[in-house]
N, C-alpha and C. Protein backbone atom coordinates (compact mmCIF):
# COMPACT_ATOMS: atom_id res chain seq x y z
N UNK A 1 -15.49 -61.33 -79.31
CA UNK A 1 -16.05 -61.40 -80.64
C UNK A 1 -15.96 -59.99 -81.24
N UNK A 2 -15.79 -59.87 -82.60
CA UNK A 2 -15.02 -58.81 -83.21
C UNK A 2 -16.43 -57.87 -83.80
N UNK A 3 -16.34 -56.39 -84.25
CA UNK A 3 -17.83 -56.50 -85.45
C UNK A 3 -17.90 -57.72 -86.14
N UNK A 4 -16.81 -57.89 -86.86
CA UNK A 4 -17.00 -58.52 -88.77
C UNK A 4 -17.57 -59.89 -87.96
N UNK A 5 -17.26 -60.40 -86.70
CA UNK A 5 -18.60 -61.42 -87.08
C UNK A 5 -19.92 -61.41 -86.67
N UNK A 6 -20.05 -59.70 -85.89
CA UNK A 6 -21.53 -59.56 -85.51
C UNK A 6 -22.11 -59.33 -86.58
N UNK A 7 -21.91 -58.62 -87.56
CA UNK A 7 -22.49 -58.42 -88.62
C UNK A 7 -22.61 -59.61 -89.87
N UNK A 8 -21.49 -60.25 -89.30
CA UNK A 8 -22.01 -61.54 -90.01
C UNK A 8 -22.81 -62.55 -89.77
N UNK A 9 -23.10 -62.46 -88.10
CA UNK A 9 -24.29 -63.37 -87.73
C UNK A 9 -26.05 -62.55 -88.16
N UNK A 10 -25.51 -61.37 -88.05
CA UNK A 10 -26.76 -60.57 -88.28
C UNK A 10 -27.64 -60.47 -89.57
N UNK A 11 -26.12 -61.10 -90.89
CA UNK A 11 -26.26 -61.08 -92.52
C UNK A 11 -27.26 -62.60 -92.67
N UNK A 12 -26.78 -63.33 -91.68
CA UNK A 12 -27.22 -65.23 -91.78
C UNK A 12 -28.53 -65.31 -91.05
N UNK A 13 -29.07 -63.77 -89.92
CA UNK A 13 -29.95 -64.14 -89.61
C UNK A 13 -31.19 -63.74 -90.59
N UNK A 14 -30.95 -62.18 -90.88
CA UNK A 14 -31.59 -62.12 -91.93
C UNK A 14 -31.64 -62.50 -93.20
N UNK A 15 -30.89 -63.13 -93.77
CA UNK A 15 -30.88 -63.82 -95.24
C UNK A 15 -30.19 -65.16 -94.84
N UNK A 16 -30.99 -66.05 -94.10
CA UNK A 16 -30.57 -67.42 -93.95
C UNK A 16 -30.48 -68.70 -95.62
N UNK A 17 -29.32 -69.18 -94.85
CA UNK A 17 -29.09 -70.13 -96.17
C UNK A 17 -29.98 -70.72 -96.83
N UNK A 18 -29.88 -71.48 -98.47
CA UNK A 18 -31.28 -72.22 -98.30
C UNK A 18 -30.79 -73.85 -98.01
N UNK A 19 -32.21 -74.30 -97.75
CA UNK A 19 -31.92 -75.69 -97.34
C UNK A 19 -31.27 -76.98 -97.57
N UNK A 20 -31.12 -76.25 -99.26
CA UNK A 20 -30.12 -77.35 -100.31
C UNK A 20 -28.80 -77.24 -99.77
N UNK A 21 -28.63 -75.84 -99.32
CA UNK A 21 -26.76 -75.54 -99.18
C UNK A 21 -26.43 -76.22 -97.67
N UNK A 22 -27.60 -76.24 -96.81
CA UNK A 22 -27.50 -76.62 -95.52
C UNK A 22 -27.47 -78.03 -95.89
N UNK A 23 -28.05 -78.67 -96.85
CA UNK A 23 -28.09 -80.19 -96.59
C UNK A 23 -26.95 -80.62 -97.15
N UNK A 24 -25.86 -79.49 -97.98
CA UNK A 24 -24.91 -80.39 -98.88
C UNK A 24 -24.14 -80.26 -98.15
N UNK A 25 -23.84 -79.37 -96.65
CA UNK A 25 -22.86 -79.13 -95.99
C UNK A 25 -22.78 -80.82 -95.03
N UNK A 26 -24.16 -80.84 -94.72
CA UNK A 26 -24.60 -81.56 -93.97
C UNK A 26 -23.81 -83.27 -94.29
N UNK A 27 -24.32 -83.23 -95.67
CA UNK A 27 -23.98 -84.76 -96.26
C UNK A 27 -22.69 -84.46 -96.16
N UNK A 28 -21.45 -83.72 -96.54
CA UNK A 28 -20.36 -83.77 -96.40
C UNK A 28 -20.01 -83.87 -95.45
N UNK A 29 -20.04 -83.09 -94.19
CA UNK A 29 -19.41 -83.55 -93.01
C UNK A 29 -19.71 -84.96 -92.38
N UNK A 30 -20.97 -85.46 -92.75
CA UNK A 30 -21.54 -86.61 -92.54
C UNK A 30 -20.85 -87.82 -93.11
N UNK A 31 -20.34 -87.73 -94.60
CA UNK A 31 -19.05 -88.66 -95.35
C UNK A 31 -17.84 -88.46 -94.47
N UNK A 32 -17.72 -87.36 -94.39
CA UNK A 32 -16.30 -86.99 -93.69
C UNK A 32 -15.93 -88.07 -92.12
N UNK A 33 -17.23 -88.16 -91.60
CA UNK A 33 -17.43 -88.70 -89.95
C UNK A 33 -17.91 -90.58 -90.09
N UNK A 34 -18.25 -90.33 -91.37
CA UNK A 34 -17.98 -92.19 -91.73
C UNK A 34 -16.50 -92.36 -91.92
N UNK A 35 -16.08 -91.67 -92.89
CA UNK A 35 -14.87 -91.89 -93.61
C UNK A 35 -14.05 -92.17 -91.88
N UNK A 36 -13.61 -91.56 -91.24
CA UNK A 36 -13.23 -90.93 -90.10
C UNK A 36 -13.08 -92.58 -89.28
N UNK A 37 -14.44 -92.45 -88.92
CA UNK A 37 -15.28 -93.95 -88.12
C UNK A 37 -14.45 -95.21 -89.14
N UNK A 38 -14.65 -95.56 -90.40
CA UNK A 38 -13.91 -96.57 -90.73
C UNK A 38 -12.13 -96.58 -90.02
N UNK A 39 -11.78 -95.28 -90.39
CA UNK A 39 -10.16 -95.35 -90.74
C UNK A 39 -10.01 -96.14 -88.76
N UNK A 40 -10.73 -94.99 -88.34
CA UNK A 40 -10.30 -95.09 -86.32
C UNK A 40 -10.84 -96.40 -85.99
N UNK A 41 -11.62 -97.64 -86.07
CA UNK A 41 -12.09 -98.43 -85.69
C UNK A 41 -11.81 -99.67 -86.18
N UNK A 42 -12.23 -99.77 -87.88
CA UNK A 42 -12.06 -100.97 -88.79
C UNK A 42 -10.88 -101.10 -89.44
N UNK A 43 -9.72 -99.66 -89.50
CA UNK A 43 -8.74 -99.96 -90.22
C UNK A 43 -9.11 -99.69 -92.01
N UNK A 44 -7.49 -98.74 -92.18
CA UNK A 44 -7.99 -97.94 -93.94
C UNK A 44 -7.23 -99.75 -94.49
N UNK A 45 -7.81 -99.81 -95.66
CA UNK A 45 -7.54 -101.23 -96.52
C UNK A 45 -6.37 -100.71 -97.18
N UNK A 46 -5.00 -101.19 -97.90
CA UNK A 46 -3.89 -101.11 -98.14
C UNK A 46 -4.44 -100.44 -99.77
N UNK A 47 -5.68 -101.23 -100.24
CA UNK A 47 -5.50 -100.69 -101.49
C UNK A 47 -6.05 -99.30 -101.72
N UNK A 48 -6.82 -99.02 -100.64
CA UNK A 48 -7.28 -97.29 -100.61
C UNK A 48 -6.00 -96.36 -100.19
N UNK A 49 -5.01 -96.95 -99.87
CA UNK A 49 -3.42 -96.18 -99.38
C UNK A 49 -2.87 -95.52 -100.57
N UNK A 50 -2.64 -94.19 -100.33
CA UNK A 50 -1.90 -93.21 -101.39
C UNK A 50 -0.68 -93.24 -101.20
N UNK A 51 0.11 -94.39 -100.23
CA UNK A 51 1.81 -94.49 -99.68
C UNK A 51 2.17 -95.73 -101.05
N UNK A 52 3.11 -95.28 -101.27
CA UNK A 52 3.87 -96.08 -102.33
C UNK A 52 4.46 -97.44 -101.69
N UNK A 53 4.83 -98.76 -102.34
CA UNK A 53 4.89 -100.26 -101.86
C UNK A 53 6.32 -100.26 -101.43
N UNK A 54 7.03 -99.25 -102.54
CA UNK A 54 9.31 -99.33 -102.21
C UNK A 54 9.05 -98.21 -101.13
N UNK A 55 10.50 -98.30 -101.00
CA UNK A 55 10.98 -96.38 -100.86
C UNK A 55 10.91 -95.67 -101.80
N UNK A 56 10.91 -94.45 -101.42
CA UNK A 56 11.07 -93.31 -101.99
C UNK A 56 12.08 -92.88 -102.87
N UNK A 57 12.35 -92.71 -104.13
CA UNK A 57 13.37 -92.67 -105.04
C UNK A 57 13.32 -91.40 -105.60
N UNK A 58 14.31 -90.68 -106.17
CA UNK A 58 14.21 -89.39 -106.86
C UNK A 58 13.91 -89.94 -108.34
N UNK A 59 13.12 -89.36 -108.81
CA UNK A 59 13.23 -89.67 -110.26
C UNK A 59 14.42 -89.24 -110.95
N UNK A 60 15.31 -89.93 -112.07
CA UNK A 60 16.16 -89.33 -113.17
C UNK A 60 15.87 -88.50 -114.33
């Protein structure tokens, strides 16, 4: 472990986050680990798919 992150654990201990920023991190990774859980278990639905229905064509 390097300074730049002793001093950065040392910046978080004394001026810890506030609880709003901890909870929005929180809810996001938390969407992230549903999102996750659907795709690995139940399968992503065709119409949430960002893959196009043809092939791939160059536009003119």
């Amino acid at each position: 472990m390097n300074l730049h992150w002793l001093l950065r654990m040392r910046r978080w201990v004394q001026h810890p986050p506030n609880p709003r920023g901890v909870m929005l991190v929180l809810v996001v990774v938390a969407v992230c680990a549903a999102l996750f859980a659907v795709e690995r278990y139940v399968g992503w639905p065709d119409w949430m798919s960002a893959e196009p229905d043809g092939p791939m064509r160059m536009p003119r």
